[in-house]
PDB file of N, CA and C in Angstrom:
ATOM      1  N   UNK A   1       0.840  -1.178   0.000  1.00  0.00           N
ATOM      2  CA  UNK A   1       0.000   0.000   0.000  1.00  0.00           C
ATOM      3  C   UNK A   1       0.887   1.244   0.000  1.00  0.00           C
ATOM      4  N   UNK A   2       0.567   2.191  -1.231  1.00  0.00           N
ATOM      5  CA  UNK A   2       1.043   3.299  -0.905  1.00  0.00           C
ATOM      6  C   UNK A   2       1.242   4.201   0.475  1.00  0.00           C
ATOM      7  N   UNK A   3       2.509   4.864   0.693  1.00  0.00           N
ATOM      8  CA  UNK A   3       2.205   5.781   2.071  1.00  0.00           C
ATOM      9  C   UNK A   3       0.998   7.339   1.234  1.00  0.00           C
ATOM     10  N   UNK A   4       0.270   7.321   2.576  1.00  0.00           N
ATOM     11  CA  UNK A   4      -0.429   8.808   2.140  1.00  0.00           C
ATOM     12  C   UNK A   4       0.178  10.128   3.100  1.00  0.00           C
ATOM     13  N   UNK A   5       0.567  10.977   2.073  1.00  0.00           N
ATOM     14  CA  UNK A   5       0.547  12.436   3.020  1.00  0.00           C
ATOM     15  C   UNK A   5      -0.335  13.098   2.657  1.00  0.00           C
ATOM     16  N   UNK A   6      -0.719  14.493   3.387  1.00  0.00           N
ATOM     17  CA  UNK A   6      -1.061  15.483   2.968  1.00  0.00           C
ATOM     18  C   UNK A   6      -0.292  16.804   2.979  1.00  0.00           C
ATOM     19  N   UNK A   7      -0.613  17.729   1.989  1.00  0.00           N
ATOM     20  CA  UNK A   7       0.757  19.120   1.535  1.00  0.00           C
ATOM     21  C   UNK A   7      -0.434  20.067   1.664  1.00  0.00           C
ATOM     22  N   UNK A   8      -0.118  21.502   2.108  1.00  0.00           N
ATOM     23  CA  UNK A   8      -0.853  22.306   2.336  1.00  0.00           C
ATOM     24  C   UNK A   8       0.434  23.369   0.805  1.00  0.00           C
ATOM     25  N   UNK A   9       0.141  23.445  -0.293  1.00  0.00           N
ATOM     26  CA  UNK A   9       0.643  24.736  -1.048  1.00  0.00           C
ATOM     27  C   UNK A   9       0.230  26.016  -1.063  1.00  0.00           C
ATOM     28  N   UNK A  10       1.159  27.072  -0.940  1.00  0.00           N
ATOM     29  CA  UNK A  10       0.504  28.542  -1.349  1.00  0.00           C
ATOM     30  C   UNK A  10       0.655  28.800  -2.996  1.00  0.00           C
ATOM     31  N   UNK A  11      -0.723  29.066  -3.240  1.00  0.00           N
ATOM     32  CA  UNK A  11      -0.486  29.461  -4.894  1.00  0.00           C
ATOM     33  C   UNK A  11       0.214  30.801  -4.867  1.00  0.00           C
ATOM     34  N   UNK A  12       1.088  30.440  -6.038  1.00  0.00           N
ATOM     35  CA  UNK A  12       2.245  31.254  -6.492  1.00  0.00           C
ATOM     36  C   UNK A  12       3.749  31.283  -5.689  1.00  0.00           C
ATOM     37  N   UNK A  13       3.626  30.297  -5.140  1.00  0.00           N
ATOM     38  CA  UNK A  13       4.850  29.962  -4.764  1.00  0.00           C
ATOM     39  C   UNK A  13       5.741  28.163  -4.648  1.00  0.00           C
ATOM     40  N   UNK A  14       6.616  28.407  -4.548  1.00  0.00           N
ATOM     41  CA  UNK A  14       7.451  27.020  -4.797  1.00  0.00           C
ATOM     42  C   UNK A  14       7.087  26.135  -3.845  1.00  0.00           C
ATOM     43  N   UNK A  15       6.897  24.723  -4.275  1.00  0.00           N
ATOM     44  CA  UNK A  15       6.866  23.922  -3.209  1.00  0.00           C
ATOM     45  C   UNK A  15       7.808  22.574  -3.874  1.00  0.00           C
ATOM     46  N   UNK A  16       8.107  22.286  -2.696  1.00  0.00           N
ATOM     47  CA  UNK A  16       9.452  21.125  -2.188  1.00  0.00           C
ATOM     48  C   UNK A  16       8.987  20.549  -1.606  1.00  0.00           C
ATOM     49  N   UNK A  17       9.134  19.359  -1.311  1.00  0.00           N
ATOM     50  CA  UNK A  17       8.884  18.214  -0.852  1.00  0.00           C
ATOM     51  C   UNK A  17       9.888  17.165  -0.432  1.00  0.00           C
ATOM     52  N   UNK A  18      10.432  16.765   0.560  1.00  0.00           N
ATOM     53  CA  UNK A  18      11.277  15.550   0.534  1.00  0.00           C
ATOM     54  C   UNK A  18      10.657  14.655   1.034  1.00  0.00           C
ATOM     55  N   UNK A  19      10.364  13.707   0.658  1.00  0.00           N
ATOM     56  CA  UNK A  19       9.446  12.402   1.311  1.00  0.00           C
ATOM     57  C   UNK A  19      10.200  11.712   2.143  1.00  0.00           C
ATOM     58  N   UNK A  20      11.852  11.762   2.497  1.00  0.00           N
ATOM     59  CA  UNK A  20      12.769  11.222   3.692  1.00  0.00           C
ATOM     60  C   UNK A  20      12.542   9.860   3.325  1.00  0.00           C
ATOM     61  N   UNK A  21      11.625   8.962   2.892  1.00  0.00           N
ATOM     62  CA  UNK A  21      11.737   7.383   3.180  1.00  0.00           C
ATOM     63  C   UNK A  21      13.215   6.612   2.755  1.00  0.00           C
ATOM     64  N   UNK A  22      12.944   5.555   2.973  1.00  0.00           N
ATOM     65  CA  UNK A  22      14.594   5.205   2.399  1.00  0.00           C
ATOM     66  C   UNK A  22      14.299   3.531   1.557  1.00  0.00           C
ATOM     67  N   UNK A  23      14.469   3.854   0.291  1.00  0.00           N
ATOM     68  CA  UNK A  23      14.851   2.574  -0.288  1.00  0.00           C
ATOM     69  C   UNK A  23      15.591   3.093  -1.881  1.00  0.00           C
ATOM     70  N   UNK A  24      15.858   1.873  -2.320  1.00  0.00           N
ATOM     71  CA  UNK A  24      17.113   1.923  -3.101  1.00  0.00           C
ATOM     72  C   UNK A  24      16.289   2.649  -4.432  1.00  0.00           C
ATOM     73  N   UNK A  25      16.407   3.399  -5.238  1.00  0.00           N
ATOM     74  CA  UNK A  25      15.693   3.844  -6.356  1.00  0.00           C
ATOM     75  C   UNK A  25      16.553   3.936  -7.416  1.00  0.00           C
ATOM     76  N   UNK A  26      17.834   2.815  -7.751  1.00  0.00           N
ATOM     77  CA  UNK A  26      18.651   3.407  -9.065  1.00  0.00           C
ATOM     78  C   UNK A  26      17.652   2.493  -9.773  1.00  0.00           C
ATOM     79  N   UNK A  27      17.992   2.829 -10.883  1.00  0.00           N
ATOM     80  CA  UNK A  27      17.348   2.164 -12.029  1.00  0.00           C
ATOM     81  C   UNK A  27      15.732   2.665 -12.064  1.00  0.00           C
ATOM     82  N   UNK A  28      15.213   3.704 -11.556  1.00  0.00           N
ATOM     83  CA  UNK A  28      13.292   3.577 -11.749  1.00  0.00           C
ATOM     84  C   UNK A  28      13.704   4.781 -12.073  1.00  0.00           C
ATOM     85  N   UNK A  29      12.500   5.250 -12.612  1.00  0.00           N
ATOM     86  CA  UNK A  29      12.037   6.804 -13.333  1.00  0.00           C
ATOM     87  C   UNK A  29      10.396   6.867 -12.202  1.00  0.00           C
ATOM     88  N   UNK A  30      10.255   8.455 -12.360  1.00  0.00           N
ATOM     89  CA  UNK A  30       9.161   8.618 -11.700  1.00  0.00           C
ATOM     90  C   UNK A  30       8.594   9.719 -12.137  1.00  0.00           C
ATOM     91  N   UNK A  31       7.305   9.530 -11.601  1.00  0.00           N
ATOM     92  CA  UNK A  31       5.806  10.762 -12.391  1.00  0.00           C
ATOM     93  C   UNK A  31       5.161  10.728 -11.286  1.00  0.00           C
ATOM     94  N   UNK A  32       4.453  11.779 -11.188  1.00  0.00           N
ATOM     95  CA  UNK A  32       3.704  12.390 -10.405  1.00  0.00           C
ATOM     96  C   UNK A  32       2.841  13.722 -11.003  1.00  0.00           C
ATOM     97  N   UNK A  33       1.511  13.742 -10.726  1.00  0.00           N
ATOM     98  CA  UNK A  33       0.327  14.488 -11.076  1.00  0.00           C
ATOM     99  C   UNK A  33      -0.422  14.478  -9.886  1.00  0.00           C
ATOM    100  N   UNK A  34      -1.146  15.756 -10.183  1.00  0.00           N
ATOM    101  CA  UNK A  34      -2.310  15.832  -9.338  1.00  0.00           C
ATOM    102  C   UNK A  34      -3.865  16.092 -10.400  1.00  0.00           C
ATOM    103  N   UNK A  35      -4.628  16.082  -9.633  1.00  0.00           N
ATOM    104  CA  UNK A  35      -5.854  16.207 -10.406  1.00  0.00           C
ATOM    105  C   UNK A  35      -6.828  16.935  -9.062  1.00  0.00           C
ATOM    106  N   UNK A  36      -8.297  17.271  -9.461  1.00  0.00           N
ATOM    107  CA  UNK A  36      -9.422  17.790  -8.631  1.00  0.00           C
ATOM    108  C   UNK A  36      -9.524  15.994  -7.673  1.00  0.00           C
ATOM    109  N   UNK A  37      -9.960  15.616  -8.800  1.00  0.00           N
ATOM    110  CA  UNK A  37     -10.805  14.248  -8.189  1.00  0.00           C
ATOM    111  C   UNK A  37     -10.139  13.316  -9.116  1.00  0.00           C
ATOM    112  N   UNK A  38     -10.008  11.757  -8.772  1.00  0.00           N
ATOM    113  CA  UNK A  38      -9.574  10.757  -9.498  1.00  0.00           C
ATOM    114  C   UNK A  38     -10.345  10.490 -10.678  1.00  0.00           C
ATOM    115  N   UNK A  39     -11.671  11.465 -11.054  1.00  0.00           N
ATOM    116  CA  UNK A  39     -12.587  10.857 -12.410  1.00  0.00           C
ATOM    117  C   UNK A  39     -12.108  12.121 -13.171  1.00  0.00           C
ATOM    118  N   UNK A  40     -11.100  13.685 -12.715  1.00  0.00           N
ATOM    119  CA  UNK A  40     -11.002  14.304 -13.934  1.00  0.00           C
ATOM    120  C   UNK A  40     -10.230  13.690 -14.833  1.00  0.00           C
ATOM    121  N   UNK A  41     -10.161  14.427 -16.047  1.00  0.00           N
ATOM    122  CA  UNK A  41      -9.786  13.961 -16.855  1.00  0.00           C
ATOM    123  C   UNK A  41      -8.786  15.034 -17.233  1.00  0.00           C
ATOM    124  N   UNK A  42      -8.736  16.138 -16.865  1.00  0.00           N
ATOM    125  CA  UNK A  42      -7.475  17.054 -17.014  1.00  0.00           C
ATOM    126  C   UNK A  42      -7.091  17.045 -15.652  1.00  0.00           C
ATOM    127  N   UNK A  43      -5.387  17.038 -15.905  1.00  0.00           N
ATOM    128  CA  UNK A  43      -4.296  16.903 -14.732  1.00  0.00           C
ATOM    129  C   UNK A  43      -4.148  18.810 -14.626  1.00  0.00           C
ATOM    130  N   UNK A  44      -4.131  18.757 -13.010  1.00  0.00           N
ATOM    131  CA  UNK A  44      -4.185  20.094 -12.581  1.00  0.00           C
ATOM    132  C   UNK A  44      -2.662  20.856 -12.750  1.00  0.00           C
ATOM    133  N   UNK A  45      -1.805  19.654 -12.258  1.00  0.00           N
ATOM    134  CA  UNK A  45       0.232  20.037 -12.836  1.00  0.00           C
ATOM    135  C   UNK A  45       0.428  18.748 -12.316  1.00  0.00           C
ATOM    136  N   UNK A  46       1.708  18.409 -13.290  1.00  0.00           N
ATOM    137  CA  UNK A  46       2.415  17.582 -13.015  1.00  0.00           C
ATOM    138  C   UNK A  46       3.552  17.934 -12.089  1.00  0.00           C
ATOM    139  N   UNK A  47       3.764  16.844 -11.418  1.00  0.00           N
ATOM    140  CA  UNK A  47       4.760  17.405 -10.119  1.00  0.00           C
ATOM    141  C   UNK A  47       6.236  16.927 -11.254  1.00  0.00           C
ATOM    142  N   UNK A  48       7.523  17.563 -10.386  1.00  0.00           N
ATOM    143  CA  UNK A  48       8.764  17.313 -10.849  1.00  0.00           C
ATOM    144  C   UNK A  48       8.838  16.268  -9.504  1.00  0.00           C
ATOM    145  N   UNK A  49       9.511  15.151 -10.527  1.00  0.00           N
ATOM    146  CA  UNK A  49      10.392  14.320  -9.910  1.00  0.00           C
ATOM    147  C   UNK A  49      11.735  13.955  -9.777  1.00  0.00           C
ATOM    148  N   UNK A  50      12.410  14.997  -8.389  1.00  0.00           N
ATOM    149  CA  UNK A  50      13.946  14.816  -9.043  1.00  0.00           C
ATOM    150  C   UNK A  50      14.493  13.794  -7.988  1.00  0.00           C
ATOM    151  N   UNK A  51      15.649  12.686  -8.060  1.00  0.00           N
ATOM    152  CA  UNK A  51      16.189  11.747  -7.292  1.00  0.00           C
ATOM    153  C   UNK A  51      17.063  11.934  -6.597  1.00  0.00           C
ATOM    154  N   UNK A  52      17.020  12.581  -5.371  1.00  0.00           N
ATOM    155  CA  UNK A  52      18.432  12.781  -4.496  1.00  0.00           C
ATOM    156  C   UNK A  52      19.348  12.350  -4.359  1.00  0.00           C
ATOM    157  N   UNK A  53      18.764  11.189  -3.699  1.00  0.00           N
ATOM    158  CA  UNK A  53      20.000  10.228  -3.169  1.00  0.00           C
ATOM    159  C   UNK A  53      19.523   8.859  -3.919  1.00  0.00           C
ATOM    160  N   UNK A  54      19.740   8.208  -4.740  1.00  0.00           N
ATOM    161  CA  UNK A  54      19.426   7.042  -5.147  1.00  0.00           C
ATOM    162  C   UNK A  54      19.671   5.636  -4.255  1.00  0.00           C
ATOM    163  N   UNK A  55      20.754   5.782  -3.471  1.00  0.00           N
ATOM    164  CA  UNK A  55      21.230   4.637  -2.567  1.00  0.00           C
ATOM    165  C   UNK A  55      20.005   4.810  -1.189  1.00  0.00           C
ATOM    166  N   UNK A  56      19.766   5.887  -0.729  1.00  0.00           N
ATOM    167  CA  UNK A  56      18.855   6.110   0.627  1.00  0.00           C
ATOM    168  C   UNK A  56      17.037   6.418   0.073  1.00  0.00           C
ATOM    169  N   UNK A  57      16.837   6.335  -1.263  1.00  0.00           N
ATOM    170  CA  UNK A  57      15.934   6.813  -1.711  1.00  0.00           C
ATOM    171  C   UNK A  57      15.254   7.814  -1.447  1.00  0.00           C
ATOM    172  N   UNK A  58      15.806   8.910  -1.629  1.00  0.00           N
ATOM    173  CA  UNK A  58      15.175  10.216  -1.508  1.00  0.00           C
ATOM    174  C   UNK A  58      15.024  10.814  -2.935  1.00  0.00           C
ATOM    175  N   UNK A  59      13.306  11.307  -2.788  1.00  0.00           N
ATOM    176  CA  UNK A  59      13.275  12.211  -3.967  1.00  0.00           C
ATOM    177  C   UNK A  59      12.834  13.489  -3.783  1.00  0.00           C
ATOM    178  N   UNK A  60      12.856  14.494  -3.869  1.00  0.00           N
ATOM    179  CA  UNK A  60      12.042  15.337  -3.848  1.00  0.00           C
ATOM    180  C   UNK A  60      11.111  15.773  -4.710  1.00  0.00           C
ATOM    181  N   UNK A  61       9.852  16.209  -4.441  1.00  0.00           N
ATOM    182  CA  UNK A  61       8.371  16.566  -5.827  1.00  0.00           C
ATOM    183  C   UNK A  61       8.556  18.669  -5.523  1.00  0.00           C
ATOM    184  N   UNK A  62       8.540  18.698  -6.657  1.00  0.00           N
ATOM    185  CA  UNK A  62       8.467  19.879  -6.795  1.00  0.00           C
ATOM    186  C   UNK A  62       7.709  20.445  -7.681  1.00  0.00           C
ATOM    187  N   UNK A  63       7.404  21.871  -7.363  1.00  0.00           N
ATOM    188  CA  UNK A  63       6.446  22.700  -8.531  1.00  0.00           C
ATOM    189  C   UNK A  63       7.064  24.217  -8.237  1.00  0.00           C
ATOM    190  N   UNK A  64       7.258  25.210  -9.620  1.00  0.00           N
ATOM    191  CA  UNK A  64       7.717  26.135  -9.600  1.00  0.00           C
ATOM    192  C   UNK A  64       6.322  27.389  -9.284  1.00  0.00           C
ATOM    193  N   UNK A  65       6.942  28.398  -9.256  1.00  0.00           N
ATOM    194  CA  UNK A  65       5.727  29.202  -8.679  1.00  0.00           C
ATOM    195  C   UNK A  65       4.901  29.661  -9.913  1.00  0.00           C
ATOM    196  N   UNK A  66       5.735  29.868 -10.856  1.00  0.00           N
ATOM    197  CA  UNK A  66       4.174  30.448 -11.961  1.00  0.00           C
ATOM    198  C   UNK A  66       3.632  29.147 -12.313  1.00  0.00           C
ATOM    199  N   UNK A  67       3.605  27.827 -12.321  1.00  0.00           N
ATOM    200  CA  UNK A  67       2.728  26.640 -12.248  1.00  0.00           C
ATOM    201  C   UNK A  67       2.081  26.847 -11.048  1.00  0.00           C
ATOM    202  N   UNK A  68       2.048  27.122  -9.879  1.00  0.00           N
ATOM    203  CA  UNK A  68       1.322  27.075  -9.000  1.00  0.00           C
ATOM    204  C   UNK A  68       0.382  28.573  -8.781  1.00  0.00           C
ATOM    205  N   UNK A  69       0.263  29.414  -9.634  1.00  0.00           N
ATOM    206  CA  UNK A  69       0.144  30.575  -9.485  1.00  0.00           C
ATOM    207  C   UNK A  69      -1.368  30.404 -10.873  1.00  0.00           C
ATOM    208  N   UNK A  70      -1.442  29.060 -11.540  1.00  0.00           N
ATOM    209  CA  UNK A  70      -1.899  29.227 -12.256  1.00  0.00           C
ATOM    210  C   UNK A  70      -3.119  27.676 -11.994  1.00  0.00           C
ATOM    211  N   UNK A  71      -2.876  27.331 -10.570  1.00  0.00           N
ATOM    212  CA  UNK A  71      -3.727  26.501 -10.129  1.00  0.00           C
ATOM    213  C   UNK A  71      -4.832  27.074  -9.262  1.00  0.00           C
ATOM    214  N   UNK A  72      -6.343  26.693  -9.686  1.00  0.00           N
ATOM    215  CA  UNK A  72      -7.008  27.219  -8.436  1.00  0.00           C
ATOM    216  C   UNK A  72      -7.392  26.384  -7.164  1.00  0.00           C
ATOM    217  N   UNK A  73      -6.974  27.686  -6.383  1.00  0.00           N
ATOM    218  CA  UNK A  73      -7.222  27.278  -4.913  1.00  0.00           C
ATOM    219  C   UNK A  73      -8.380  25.759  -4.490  1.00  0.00           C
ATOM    220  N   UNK A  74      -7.790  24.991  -3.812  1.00  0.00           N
ATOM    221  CA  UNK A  74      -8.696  24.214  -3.350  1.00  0.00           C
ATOM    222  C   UNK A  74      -8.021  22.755  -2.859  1.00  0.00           C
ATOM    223  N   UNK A  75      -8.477  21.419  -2.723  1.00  0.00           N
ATOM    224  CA  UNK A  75      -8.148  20.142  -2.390  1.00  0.00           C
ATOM    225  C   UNK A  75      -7.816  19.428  -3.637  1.00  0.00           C
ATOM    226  N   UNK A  76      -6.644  18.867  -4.148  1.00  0.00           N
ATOM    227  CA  UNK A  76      -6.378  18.049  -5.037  1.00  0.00           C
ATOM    228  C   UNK A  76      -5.864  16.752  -4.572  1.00  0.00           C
ATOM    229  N   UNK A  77      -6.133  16.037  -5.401  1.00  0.00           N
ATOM    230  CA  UNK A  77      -5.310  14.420  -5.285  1.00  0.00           C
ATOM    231  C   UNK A  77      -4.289  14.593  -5.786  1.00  0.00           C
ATOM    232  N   UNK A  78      -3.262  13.712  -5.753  1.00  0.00           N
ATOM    233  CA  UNK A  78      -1.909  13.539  -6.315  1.00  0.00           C
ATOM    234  C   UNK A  78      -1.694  11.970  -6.028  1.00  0.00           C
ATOM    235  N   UNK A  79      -0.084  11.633  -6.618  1.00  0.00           N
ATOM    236  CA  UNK A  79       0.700  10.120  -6.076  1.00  0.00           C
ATOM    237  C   UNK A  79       1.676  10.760  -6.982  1.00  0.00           C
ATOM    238  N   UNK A  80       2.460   9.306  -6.851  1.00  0.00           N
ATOM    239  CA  UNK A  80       4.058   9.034  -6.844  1.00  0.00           C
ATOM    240  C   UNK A  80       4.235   7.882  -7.640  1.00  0.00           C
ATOM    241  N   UNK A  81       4.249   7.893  -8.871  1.00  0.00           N
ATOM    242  CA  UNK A  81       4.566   6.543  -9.174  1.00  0.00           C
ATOM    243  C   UNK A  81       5.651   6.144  -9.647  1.00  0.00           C
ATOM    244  N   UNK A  82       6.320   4.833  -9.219  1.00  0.00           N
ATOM    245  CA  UNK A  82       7.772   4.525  -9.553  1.00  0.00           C
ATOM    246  C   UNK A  82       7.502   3.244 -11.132  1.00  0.00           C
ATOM    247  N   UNK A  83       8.814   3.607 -11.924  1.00  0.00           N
ATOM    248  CA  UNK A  83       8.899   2.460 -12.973  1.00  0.00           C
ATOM    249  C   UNK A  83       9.950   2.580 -13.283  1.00  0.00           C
ATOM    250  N   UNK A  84       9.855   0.977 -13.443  1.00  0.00           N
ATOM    251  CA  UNK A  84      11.207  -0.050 -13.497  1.00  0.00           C
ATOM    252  C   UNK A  84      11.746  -0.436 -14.937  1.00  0.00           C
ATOM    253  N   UNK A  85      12.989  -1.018 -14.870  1.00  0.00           N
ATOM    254  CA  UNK A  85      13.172  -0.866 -16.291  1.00  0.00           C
ATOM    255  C   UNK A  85      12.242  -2.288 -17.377  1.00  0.00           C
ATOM    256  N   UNK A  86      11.250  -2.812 -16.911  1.00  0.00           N
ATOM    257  CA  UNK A  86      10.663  -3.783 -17.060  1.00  0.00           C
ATOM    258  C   UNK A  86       8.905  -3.223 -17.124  1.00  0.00           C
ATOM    259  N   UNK A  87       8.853  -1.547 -17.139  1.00  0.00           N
ATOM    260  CA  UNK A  87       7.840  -1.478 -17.415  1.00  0.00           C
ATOM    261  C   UNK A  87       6.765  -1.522 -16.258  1.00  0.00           C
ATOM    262  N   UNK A  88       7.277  -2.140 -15.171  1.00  0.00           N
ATOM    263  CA  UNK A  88       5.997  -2.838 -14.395  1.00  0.00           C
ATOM    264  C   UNK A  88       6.208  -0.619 -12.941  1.00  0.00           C
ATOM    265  N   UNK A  89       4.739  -0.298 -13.004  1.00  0.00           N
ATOM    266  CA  UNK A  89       4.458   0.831 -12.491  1.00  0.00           C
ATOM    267  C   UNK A  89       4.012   0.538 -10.792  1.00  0.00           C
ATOM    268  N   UNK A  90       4.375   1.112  -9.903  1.00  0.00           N
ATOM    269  CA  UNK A  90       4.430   1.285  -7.692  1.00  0.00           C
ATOM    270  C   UNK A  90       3.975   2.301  -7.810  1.00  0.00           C
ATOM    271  N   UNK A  91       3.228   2.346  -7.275  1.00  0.00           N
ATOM    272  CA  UNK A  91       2.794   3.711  -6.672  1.00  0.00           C
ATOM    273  C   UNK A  91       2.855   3.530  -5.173  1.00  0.00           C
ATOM    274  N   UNK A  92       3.684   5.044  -5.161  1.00  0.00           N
ATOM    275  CA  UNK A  92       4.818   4.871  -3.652  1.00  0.00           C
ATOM    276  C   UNK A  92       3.930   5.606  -2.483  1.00  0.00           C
ATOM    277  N   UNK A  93       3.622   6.736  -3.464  1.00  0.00           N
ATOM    278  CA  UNK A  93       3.147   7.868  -1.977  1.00  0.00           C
ATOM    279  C   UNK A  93       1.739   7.973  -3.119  1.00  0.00           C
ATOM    280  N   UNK A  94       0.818   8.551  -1.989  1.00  0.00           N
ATOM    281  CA  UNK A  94      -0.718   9.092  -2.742  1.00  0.00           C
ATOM    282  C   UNK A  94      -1.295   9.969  -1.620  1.00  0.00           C
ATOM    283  N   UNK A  95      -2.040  11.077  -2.045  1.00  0.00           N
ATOM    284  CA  UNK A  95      -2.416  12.107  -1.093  1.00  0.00           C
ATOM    285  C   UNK A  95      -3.030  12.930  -1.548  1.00  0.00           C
ATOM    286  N   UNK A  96      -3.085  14.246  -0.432  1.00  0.00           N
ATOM    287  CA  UNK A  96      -4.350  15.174  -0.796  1.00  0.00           C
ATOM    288  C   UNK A  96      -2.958  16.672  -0.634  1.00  0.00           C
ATOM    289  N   UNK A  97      -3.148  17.259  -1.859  1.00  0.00           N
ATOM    290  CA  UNK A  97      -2.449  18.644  -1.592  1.00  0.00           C
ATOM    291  C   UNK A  97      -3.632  19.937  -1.878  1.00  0.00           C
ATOM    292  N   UNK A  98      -3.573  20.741  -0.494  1.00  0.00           N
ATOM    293  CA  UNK A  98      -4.656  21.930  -0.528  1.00  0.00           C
ATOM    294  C   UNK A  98      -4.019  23.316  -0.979  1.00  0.00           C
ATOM    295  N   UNK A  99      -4.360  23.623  -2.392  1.00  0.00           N
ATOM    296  CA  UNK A  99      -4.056  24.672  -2.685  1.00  0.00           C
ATOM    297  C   UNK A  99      -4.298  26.321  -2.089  1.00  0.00           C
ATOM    298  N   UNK A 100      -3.648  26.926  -1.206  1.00  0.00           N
ATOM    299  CA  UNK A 100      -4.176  28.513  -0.482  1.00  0.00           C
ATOM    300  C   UNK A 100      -4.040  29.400  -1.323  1.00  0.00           C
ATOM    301  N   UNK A 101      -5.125  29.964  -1.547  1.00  0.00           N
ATOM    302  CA  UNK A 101      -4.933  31.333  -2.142  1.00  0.00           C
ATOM    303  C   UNK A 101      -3.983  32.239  -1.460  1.00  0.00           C
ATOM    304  N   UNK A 102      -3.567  32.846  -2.818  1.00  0.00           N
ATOM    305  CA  UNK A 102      -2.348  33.875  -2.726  1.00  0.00           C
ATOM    306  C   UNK A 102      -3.109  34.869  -2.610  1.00  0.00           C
ATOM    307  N   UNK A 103      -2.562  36.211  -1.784  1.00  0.00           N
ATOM    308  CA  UNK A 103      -2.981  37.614  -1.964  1.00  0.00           C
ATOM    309  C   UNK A 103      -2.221  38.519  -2.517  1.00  0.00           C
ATOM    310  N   UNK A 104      -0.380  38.463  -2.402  1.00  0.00           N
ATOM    311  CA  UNK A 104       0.406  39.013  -2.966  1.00  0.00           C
ATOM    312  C   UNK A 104       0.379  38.655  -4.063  1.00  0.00           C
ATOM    313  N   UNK A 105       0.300  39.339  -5.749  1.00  0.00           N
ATOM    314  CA  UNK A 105       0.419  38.509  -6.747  1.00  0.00           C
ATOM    315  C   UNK A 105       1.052  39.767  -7.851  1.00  0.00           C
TER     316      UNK A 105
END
């Protein structure tokens, strides 16, 4: 079973993420999206997936601020999915990120 978090973002600004868990991640590629609800059919942003440490498995998910500046405020779904060089898709982490309205803009 996937781990679940939840992320509180401010629109129009950067968010980082380190998920800290630890397992080995050389060899996988990874994606990550969010959406409103699991039945839309347009993805709200795709998260960046960059690989820290490959031996301790750390990745961090990121989004830059004019992508987030161009999301509206509210509760989205997201995950984490890992793939192997065999094709076969984990989904690692899954959760709820709440978008806050910005006032400075």
């Amino acid at each position: 079973m996937a781990q679940f978090i939840e992320l509180d973002l401010d629109q129009g600004a950067n968010l980082i993420k380190d998920d800290g868990s630890v397992l080995n991640i050389a060899n996988y590629s990874f994606t990550s999206s969010m959406r409103k609800s699991f039945y839309s059919s347009s993805v709200a942003a795709n998260l960046t997936v960059t690989v820290a440490n490959t031996s301790n498995g750390n990745i961090i998910l990121s989004l830059n601020a004019a992508t987030t500046s161009n999301i509206k405020a509210g509760r989205y779904l997201f995950d984490v999915k890992q793939i192997d060089n065999s094709s076969v898709t984990t989904r690692l982490v899954e959760g709820i990120i709440t978008v806050l309205p910005q006032v400075t803009k």
